[in-house]
Protein backbone atom coordinates (compact mmCIF):
# COMPACT_ATOMS: atom_id res chain seq x y z
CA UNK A 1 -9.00 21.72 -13.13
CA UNK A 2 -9.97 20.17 -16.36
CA UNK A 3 -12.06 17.10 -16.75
CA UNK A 4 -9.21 14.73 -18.18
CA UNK A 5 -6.89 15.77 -14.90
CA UNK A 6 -9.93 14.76 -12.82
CA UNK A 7 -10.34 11.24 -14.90
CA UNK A 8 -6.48 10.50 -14.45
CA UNK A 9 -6.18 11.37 -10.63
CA UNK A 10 -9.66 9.07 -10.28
CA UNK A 11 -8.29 6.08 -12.36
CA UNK A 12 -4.99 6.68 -10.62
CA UNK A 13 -6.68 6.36 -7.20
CA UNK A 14 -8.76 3.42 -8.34
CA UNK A 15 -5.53 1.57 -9.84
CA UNK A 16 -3.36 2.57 -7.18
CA UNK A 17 -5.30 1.85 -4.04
CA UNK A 18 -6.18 -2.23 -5.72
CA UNK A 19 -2.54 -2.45 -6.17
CA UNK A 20 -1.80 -1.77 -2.81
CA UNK A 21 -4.32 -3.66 -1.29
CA UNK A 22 -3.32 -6.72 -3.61
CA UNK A 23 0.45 -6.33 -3.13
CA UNK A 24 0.45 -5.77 0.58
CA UNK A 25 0.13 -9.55 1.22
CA UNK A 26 3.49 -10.39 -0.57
CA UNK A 27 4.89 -7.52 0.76
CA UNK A 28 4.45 -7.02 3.79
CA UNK A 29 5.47 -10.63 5.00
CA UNK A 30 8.59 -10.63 3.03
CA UNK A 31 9.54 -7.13 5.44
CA UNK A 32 9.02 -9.40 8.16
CA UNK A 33 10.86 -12.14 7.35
CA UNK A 34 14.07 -9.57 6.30
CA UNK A 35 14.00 -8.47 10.05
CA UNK A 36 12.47 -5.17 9.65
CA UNK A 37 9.18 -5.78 11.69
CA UNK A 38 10.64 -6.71 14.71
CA UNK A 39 9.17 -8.75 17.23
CA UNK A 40 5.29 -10.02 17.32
CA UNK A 41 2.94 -9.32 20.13
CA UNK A 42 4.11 -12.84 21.73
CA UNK A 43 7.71 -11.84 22.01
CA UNK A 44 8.74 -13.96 19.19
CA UNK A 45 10.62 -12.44 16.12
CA UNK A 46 8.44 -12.05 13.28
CA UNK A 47 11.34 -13.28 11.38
CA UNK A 48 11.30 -16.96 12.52
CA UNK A 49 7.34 -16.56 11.33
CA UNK A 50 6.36 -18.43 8.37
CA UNK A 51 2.93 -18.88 6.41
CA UNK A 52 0.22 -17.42 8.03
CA UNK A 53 1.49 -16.52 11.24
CA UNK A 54 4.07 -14.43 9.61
CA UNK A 55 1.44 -12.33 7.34
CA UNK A 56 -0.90 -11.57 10.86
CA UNK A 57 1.96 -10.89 12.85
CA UNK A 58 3.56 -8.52 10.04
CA UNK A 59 0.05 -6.81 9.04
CA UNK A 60 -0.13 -6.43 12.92
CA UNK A 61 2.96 -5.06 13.24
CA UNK A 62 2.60 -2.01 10.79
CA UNK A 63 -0.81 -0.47 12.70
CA UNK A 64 -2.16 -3.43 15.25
CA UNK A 65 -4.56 -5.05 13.06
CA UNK A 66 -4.77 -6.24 9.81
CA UNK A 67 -8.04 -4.76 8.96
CA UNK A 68 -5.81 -0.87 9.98
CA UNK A 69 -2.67 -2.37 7.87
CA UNK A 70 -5.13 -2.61 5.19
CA UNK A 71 -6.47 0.64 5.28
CA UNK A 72 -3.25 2.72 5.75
CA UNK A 73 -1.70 0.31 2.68
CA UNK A 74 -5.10 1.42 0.84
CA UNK A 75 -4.71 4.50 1.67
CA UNK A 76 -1.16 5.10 0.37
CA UNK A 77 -1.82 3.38 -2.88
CA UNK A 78 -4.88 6.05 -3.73
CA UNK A 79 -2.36 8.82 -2.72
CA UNK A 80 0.45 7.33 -4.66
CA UNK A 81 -2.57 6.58 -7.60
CA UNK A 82 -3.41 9.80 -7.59
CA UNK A 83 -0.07 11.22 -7.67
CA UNK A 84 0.69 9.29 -11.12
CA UNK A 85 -2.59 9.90 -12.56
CA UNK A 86 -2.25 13.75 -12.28
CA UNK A 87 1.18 13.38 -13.56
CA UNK A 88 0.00 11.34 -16.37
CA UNK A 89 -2.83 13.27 -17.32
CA UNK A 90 -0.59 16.75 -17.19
CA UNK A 91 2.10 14.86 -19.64
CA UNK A 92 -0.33 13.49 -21.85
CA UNK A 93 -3.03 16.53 -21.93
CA UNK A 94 -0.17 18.94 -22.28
CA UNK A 95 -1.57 21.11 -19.80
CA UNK A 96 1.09 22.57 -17.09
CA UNK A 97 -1.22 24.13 -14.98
């Protein structure tokens, strides 16, 4: 593997994994409040959540706790990242290998 397909899957982890992170707030509560989350760990629909109660209760939906939420949303954004940067670096370096 050549350098520059090394530097794109590293920036592409980098970029990807801060988007993620970044994005998962906004996201993640706006599943929620669509329905798709289901029910908190009170009984109560995440749906009829709002503010912060609706962000725990969705980041706690997806793995049990926010700081697992945050990790598995990390961790798909590297992947993802990656992904694009070796795609990237393969269209721009020429290289189809």
């Amino acid at each position: 593997m050549n350098r520059f397909k090394v530097i794109g899957i590293g920036i592409g982890c980098v970029v990807g994994t801060a988007v993620a992170v970044f994005a998962a707030p906004v996201v993640l509560p706006a599943m929620g409040a669509a329905g798709l989350l289901g029910a908190a760990s009170t009984g109560t629909a995440i749906a009829s959540l709002s503010g912060a109660a609706l962000t725990s209760a969705s980041c706690a939906a997806l793995t049990g706790t926010i700081a697992g939420t945050t990790a598995v949303v990390g961790g798909a954004g590297a992947v993802a990242g990656g992904a694009a940067g070796y795609g990237a670096s393969r269209i721009l370096s020429k290289d189809k290998s």
